[in-house]
Protein backbone atom coordinates (compact mmCIF):
# COMPACT_ATOMS: atom_id res chain seq x y z
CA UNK A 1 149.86 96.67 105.78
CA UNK A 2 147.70 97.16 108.92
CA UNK A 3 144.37 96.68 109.75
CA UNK A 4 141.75 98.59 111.87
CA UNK A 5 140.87 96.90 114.80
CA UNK A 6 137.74 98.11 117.20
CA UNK A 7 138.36 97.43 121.17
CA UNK A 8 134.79 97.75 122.66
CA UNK A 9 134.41 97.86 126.17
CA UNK A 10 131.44 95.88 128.00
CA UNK A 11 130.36 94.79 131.12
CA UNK A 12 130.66 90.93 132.05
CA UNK A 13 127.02 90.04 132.16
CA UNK A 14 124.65 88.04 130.13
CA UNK A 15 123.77 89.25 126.73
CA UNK A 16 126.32 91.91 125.78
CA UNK A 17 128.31 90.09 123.35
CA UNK A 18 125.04 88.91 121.31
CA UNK A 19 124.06 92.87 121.76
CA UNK A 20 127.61 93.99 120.33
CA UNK A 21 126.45 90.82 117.30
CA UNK A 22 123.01 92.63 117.23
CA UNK A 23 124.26 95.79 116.65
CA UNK A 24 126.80 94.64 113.84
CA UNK A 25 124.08 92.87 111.49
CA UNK A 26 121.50 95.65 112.11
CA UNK A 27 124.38 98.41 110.35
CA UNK A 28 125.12 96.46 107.84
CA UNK A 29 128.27 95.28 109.25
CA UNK A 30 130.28 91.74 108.45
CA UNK A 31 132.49 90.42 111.50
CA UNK A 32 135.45 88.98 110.02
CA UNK A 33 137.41 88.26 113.11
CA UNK A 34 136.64 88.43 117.14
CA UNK A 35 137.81 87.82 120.36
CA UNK A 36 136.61 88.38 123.74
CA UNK A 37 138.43 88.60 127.30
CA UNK A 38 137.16 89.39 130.68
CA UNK A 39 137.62 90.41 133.90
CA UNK A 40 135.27 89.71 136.57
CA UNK A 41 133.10 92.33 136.17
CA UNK A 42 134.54 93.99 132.75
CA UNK A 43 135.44 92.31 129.29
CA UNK A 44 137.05 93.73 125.87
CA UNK A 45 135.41 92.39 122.47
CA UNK A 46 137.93 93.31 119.79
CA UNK A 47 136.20 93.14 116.21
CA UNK A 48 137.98 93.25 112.38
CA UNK A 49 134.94 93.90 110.33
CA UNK A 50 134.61 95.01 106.67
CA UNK A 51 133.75 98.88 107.56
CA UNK A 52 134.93 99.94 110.55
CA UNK A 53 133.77 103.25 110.44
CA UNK A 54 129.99 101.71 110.45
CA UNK A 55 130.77 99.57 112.91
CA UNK A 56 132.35 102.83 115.13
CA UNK A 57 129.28 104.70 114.49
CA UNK A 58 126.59 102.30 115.11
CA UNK A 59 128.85 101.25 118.81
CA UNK A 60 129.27 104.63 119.27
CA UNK A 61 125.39 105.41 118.91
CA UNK A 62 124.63 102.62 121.37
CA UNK A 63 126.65 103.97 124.13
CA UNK A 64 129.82 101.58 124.20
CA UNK A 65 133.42 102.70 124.63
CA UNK A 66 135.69 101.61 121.54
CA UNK A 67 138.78 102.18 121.18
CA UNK A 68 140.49 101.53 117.51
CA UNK A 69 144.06 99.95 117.01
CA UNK A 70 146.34 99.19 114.42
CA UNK A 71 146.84 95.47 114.27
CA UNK A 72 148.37 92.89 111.64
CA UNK A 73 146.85 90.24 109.73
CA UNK A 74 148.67 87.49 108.17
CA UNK A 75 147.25 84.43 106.27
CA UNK A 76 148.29 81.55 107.00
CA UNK A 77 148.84 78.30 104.96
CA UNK A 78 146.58 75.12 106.63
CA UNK A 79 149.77 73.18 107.88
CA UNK A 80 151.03 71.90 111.50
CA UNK A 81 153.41 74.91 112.31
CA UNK A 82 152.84 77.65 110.20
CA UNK A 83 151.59 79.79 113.20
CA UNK A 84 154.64 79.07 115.03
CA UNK A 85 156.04 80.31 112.13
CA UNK A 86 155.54 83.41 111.52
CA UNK A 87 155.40 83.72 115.56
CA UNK A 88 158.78 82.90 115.77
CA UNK A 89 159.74 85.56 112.97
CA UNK A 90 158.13 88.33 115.51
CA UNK A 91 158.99 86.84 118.72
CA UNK A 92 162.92 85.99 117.50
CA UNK A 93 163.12 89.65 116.78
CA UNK A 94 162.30 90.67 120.34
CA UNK A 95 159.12 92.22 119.01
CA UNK A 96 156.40 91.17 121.91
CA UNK A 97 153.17 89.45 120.91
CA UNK A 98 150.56 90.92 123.20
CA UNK A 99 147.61 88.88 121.84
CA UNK A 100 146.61 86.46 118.86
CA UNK A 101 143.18 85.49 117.50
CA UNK A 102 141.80 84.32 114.33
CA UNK A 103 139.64 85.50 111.81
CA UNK A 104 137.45 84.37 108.74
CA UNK A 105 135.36 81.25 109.40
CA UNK A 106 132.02 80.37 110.50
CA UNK A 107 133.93 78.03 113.37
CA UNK A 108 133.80 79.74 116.74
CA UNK A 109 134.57 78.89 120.05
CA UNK A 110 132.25 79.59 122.80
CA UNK A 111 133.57 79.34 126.67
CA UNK A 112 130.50 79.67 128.85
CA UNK A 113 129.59 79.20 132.80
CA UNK A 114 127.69 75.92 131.79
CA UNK A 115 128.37 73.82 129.04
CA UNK A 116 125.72 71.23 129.71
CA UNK A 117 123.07 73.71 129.34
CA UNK A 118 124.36 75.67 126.25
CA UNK A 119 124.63 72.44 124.45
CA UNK A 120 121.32 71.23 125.40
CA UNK A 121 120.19 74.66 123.90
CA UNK A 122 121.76 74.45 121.06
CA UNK A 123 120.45 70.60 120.10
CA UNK A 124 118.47 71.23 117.03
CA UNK A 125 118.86 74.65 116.10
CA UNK A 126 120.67 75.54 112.96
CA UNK A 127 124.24 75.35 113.81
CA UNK A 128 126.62 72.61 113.65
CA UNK A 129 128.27 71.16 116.93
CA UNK A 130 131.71 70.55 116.47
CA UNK A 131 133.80 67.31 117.60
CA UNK A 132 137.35 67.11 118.92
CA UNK A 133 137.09 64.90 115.04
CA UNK A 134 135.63 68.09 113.31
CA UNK A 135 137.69 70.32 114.50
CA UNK A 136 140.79 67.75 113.48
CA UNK A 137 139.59 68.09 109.69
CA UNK A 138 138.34 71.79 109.47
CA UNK A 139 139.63 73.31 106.57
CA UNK A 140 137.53 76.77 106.61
């Protein structure tokens, strides 16, 4: 069983993630799953969302590059090791891993040029600030 997986192509510079985001809830389109990686001066978002074909359109319409895979999801029970797991299962088999992320939940992780700031913006709003504690005792 494999999933569709959209590789969108972007420029490293303030505000195209949250324009990729934009994009998504103005067609009608749930993110179940993201990553981002960069370069210095180019980044790839890869998206699983619940109608690709949307989601290819409306990117498409708005001038980005995407490029759809085939990619595997697996669910995986909350317990210390199951990832390393079903890893293994891959890996053992001399199948290579190229990249993991995870999907489903309103938990993100954000990695940005200063965390001071971006913390000091986000005081007050509506979103929850995770702990080191939090994320300890996150169930989803």
């Amino acid at each position: 069983m494999k999933v569709k997986q959209l590789a969108v192509f972007i420029e490293n510079k303030p505000g195209r993630v949250s324009e990729i985001a934009d994009l998504m809830g103005g067609a009608g389109v749930n993110i179940r799953g993201f990553s981002v990686s960069d370069t210095a001066e180019y980044g790839i978002m890869r998206l699983i969302v619940d109608d690709p074909a949307k989601a290819h359109a409306a990117l498409k319409d708005a001038g980005f590059t995407i490029r759809e895979d085939e990619v595997i999801c697996v669910h995986l029970p909350d317990e210390p090791g199951a990832l390393g797991t079903v890893l293994h299962i891959v890996s053992d088999a001399g199948v290579n891993i190229e990249y993991v992320y995870s999907l489903v939940g309103t938990a993100v992780v954000l990695n940005v040029s200063d965390a001071d700031r971006a913390l000091q913006l986000l005081e007050g709003k509506p979103v929850k600030l995770m702990s080191q504690e939090d994320i300890a005792s996150y169930a989803g």
